[in-house]
C-alpha atoms as a PDB file:
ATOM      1  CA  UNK A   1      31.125 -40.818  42.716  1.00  0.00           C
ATOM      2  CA  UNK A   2      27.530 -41.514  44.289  1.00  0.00           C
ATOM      3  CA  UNK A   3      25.557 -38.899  45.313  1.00  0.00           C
ATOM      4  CA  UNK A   4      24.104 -38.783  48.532  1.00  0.00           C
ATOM      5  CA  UNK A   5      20.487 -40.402  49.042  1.00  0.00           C
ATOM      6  CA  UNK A   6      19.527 -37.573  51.257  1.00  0.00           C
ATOM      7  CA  UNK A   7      19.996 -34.601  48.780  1.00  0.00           C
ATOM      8  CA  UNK A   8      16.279 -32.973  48.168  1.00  0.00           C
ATOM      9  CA  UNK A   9      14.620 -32.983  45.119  1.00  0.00           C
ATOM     10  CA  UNK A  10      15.246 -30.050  42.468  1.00  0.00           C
ATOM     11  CA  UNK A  11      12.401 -27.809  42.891  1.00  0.00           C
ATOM     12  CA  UNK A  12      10.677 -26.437  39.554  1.00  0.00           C
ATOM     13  CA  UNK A  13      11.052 -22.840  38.994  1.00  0.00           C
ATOM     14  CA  UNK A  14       7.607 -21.475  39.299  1.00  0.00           C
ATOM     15  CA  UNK A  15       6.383 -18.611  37.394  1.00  0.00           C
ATOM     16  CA  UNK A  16       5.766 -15.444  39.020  1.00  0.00           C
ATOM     17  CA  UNK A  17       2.457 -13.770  39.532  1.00  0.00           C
ATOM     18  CA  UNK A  18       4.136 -10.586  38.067  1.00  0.00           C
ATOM     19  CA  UNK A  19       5.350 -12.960  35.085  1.00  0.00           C
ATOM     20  CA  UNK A  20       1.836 -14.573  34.537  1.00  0.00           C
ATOM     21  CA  UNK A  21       0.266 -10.585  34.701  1.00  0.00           C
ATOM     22  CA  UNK A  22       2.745  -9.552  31.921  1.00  0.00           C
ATOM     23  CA  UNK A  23       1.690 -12.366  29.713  1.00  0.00           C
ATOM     24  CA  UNK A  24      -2.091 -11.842  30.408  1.00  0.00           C
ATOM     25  CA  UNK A  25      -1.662  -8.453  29.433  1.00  0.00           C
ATOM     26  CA  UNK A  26       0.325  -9.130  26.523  1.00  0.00           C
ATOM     27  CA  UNK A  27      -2.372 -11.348  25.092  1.00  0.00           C
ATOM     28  CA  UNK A  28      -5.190  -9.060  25.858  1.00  0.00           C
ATOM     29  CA  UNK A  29      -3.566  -6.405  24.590  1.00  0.00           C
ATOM     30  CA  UNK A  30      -2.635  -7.827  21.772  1.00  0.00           C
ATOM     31  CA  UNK A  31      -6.248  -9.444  20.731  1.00  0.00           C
ATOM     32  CA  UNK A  32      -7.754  -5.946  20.928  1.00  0.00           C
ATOM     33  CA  UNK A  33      -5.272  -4.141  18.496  1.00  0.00           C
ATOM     34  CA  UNK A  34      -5.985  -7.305  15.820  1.00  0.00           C
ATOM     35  CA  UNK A  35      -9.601  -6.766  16.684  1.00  0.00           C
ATOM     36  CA  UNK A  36      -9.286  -2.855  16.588  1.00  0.00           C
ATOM     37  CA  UNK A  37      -7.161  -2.927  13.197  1.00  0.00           C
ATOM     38  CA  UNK A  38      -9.540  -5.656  11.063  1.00  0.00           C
ATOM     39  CA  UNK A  39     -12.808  -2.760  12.487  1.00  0.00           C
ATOM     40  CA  UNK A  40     -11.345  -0.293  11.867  1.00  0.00           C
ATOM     41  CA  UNK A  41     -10.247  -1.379   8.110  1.00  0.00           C
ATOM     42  CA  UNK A  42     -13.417  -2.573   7.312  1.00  0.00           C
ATOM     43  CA  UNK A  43     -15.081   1.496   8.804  1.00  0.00           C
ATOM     44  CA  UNK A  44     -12.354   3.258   6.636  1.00  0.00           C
ATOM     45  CA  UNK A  45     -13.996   1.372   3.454  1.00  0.00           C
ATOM     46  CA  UNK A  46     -17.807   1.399   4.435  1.00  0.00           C
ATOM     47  CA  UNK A  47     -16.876   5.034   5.243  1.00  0.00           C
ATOM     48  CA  UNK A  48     -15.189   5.506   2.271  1.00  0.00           C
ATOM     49  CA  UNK A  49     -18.371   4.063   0.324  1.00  0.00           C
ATOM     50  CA  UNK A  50     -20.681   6.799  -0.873  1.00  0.00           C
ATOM     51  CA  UNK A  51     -23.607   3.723  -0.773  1.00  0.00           C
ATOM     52  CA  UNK A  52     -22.987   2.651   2.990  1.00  0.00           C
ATOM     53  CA  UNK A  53     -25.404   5.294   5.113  1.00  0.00           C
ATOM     54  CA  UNK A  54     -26.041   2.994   8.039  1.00  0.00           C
ATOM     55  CA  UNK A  55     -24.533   2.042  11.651  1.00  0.00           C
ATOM     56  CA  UNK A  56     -21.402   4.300  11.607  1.00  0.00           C
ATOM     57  CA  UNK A  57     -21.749   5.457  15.084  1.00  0.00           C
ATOM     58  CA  UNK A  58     -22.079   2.297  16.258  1.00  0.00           C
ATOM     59  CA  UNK A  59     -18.901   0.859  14.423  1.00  0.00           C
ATOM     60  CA  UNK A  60     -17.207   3.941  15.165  1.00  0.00           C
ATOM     61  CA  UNK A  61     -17.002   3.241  19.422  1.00  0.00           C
ATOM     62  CA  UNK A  62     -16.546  -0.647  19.118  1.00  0.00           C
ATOM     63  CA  UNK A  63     -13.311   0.302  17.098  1.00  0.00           C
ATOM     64  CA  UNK A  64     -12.379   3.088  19.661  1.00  0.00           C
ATOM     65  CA  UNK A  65     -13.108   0.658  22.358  1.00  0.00           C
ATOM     66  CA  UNK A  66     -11.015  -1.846  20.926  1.00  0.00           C
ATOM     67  CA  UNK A  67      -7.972   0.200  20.650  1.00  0.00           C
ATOM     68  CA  UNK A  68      -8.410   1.392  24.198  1.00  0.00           C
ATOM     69  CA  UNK A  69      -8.409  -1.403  25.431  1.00  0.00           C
ATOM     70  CA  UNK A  70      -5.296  -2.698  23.574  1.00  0.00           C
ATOM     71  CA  UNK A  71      -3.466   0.749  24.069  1.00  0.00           C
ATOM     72  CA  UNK A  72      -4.009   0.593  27.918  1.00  0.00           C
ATOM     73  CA  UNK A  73      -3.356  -3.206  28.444  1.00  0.00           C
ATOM     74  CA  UNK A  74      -0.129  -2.604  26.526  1.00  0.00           C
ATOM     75  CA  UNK A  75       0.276   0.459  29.107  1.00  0.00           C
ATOM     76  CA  UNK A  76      -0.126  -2.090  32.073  1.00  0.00           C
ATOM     77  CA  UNK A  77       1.937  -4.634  30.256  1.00  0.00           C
ATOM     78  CA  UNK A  78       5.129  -2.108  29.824  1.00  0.00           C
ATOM     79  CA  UNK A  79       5.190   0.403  32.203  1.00  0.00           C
ATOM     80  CA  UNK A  80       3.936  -1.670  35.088  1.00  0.00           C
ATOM     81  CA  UNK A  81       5.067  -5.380  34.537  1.00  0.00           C
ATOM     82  CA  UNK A  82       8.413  -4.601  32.179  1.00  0.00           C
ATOM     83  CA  UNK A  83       7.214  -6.713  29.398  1.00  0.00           C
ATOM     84  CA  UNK A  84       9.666  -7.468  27.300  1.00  0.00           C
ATOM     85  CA  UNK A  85       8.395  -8.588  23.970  1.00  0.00           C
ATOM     86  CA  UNK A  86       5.631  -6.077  23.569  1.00  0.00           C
ATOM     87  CA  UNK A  87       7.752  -3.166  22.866  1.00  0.00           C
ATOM     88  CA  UNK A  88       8.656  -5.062  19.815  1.00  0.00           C
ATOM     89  CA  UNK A  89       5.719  -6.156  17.896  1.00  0.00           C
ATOM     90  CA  UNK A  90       4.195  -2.662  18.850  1.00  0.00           C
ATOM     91  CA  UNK A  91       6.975  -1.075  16.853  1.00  0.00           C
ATOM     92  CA  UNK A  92       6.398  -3.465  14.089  1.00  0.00           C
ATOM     93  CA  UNK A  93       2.673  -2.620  14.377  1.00  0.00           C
ATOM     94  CA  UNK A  94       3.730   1.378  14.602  1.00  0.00           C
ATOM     95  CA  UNK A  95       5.333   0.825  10.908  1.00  0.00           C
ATOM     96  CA  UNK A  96       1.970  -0.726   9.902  1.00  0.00           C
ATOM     97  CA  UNK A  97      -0.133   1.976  11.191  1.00  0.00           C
ATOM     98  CA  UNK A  98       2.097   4.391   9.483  1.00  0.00           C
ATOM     99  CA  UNK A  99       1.724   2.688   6.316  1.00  0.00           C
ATOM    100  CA  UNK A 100      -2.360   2.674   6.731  1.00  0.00           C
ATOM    101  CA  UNK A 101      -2.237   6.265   7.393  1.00  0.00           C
ATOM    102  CA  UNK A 102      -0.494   6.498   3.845  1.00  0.00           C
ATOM    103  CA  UNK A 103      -2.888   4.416   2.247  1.00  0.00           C
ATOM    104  CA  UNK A 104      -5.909   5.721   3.494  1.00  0.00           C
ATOM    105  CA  UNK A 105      -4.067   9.376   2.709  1.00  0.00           C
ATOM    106  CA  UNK A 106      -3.771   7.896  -0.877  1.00  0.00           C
ATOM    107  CA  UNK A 107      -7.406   7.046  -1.374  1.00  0.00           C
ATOM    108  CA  UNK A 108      -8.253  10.215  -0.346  1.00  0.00           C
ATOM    109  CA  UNK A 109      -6.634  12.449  -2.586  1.00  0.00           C
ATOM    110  CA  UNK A 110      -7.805  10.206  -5.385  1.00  0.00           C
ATOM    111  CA  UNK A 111     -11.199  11.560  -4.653  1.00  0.00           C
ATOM    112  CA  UNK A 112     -10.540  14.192  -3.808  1.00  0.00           C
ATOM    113  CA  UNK A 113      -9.020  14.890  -7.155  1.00  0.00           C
ATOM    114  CA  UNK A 114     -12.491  14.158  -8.672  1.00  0.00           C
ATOM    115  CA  UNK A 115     -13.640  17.380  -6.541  1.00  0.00           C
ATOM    116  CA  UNK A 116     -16.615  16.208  -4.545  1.00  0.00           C
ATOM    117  CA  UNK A 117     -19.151  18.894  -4.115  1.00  0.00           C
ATOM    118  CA  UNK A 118     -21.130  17.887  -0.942  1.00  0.00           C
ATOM    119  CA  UNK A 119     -19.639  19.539   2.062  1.00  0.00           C
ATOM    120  CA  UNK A 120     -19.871  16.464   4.084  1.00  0.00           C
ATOM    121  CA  UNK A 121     -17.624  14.091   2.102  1.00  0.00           C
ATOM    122  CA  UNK A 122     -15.076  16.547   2.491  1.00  0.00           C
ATOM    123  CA  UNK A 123     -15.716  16.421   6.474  1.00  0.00           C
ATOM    124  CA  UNK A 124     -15.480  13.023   6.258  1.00  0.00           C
ATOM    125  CA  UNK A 125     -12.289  12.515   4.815  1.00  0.00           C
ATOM    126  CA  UNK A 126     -10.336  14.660   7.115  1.00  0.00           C
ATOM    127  CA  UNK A 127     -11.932  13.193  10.323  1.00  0.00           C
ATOM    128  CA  UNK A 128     -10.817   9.609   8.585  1.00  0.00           C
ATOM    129  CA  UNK A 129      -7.446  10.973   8.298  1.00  0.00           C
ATOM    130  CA  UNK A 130      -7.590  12.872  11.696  1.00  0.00           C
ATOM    131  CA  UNK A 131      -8.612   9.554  13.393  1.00  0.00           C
ATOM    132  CA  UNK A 132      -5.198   7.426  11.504  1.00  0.00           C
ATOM    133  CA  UNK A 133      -3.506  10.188  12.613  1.00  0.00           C
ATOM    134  CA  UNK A 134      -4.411   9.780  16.256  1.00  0.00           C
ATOM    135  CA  UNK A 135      -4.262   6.338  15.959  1.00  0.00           C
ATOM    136  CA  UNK A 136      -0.645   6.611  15.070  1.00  0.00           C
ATOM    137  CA  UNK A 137       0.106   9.061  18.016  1.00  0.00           C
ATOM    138  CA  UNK A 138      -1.389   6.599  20.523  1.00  0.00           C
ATOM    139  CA  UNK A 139       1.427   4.029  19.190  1.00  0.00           C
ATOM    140  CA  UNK A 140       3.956   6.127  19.635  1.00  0.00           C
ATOM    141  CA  UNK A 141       3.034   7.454  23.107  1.00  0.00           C
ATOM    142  CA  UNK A 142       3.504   3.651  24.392  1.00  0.00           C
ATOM    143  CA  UNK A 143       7.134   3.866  24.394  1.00  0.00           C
ATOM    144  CA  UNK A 144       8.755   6.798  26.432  1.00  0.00           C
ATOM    145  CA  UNK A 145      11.449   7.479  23.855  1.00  0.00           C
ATOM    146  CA  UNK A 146      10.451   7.159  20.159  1.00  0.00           C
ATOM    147  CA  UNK A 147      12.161   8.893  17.577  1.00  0.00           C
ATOM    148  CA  UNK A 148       9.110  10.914  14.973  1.00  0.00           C
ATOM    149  CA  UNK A 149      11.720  11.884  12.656  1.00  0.00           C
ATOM    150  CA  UNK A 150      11.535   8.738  10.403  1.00  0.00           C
ATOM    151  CA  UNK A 151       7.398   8.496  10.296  1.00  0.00           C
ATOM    152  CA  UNK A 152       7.718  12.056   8.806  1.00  0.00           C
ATOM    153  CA  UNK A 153       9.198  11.075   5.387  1.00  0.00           C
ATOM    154  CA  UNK A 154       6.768   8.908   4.299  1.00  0.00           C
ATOM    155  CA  UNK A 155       3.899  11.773   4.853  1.00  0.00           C
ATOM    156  CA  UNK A 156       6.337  14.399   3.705  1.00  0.00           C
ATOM    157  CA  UNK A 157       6.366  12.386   0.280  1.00  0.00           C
ATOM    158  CA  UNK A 158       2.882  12.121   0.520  1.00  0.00           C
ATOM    159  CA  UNK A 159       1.983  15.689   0.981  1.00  0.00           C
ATOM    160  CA  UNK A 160       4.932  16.737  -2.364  1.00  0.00           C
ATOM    161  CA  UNK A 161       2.407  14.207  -4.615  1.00  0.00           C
ATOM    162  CA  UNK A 162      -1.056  15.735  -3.518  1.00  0.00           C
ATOM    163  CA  UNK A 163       0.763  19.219  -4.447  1.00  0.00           C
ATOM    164  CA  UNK A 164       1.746  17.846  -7.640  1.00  0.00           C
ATOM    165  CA  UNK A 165      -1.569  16.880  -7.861  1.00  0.00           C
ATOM    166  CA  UNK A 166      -3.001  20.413  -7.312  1.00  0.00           C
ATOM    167  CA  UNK A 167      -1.122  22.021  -9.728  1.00  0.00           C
ATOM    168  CA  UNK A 168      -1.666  19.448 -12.253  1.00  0.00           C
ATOM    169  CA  UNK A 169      -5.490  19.844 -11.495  1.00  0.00           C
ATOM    170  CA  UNK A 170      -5.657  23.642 -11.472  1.00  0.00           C
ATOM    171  CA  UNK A 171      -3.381  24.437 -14.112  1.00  0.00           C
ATOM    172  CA  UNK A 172      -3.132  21.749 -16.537  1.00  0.00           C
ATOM    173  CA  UNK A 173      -6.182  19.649 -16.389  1.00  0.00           C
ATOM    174  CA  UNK A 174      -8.977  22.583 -16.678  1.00  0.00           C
ATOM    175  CA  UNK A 175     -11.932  20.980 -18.645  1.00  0.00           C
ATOM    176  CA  UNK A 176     -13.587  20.258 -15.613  1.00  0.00           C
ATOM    177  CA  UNK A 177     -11.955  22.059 -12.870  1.00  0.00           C
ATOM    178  CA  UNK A 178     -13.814  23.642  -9.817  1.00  0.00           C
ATOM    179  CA  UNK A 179     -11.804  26.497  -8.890  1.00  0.00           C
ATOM    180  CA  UNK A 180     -13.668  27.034  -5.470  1.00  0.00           C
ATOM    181  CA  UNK A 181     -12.603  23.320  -4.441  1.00  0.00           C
ATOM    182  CA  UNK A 182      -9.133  25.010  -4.252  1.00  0.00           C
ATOM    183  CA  UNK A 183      -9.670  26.415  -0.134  1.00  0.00           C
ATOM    184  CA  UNK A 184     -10.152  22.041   0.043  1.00  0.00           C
ATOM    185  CA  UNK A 185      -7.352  20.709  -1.118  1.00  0.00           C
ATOM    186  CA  UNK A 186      -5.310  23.536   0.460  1.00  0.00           C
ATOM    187  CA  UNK A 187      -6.191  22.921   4.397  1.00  0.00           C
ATOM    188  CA  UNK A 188      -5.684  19.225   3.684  1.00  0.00           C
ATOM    189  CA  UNK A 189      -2.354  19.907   2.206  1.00  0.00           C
ATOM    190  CA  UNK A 190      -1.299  22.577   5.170  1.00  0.00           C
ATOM    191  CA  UNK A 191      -2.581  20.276   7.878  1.00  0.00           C
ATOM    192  CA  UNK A 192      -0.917  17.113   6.381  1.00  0.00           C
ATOM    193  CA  UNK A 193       2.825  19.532   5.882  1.00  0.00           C
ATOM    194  CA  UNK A 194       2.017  20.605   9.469  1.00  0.00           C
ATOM    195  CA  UNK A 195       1.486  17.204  11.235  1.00  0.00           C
ATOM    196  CA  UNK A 196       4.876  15.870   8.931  1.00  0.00           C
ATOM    197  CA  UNK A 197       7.050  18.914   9.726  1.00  0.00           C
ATOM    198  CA  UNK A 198       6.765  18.846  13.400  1.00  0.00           C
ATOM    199  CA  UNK A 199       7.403  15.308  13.820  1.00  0.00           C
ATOM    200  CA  UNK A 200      10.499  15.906  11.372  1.00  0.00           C
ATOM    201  CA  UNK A 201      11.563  18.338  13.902  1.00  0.00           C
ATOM    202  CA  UNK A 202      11.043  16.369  16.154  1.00  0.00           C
ATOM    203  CA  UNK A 203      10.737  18.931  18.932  1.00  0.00           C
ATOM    204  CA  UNK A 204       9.198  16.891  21.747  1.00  0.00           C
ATOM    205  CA  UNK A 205       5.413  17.825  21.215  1.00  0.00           C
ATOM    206  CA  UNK A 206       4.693  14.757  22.970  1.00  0.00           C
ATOM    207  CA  UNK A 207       6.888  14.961  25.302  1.00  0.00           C
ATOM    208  CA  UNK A 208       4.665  16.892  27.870  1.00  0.00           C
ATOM    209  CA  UNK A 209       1.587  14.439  27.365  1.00  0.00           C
ATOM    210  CA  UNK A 210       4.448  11.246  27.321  1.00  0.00           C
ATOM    211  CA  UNK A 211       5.389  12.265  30.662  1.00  0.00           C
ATOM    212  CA  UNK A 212       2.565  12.574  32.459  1.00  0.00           C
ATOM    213  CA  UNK A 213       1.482   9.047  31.221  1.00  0.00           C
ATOM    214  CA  UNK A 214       4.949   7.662  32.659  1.00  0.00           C
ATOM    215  CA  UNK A 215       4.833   9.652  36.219  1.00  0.00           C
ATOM    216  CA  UNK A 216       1.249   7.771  36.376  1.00  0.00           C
ATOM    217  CA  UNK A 217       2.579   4.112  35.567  1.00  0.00           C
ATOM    218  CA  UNK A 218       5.831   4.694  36.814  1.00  0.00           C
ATOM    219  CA  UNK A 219       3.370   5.396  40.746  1.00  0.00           C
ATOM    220  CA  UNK A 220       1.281   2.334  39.977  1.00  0.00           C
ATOM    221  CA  UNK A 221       4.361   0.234  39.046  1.00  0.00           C
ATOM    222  CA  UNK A 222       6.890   0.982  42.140  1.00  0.00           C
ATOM    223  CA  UNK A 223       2.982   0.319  44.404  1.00  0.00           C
ATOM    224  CA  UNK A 224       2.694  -3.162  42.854  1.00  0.00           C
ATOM    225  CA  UNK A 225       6.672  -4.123  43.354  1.00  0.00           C
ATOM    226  CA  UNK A 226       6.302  -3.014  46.910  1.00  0.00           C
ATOM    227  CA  UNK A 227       2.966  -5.676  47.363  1.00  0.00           C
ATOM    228  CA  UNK A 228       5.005  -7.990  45.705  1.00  0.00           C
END
């Protein structure tokens, strides 16, 4: 059977403006969390160095800028143009955040174990943690339905060793001990058993925030399908 000489060409399927805005975003958005995660590494450890005095201010909005930048792109990406695949390696990057919050939650209490007597360093370390801690947040607001419950353990397991680690320092290991670095250890323990028992209850604390962010996208998103 011949087909007929007269039948048009197959057109190609073209690719959607909407389609090419999804992938733009997911690039951009993307790049900036890889460029917001390898700066921010490299602050926690000049931070972290007692020898490193210089340019923290500096380093300290490039990395914020960064993550905006990612975190609204991604925004854009999933809330406006549906993107499919960023929900994905977001979550995957969620776990990773998580386990950097650990880490850096780690190399904290390892100094702080040595009881540090300027005033400062103590600062320091809880506006390092504070900032993981936000950083983490920000993840999780991305999706409009994310279950806290399972970041919790980790932290809760966390926060059992540093008060195994008090108890060994204050009661055990007493050759060197600074009693008065007690008040120290305790509102980093309270803050870090607070922060991990309400997202084990999981008792929608973002929930309020969460939905004013979707209301917002959810406008710009129905205005773009109707230009479309």
């Amino acid at each position: 059977m011949r087909h007929s000489h007269n039948q048009p060409p197959t057109q190609p399927r073209k690719v959607s403006q909407r389609g090419l805005l999804s992938i733009a975003m997911l690039m951009v958005s993307l790049g900036a969390f890889v460029f917001a995660a390898l700066g921010g590494i490299k602050l926690v450890f000049d931070i972290l160095d007692e020898h490193t005095v210089a340019g923290r201010g500096a380093q300290v909005v490039t990395v914020v800028l960064a993550y905006f930048v990612g975190w609204f792109t991604a925004m854009v990406a999933i809330r406006v143009y549906g993107n499919l695949i960023l929900p994905i390696l977001l979550r995957w990057a969620t776990w990773g955040c998580l386990i950097g919050v650990c880490y850096l939650y780690i190399l904290i209490l390892q100094r702080m174990y040595l009881q540090p007597d300027n005033f400062g360093t103590f600062v320091k370390y809880l506006t390092l943690i504070t900032r993981g801690l936000g950083a983490l947040v920000g993840l999780l607001l991305i999706f409009e339905d994310h279950d806290l419950r399972p970041f919790s353990i980790p932290l809760l397991i966390l926060c059992l060793y540093q008060l195994g680690q008090i108890v060994f320092r204050y009661v055990f290991d007493t050759g060197d001990v600074n009693p008065s670095f007690l008040w120290k250890d305790l509102i980093l323990f309270f803050g870090m058993a607070a922060v991990s028992s309400f997202m084990l209850a999981h008792r929608g604390l973002l929930d309020p925030l969460r939905s004013q962010i979707t209301n917002y996208f959810d406008h710009n998103s129905t205005a773009i399908r109707t230009e479309d």
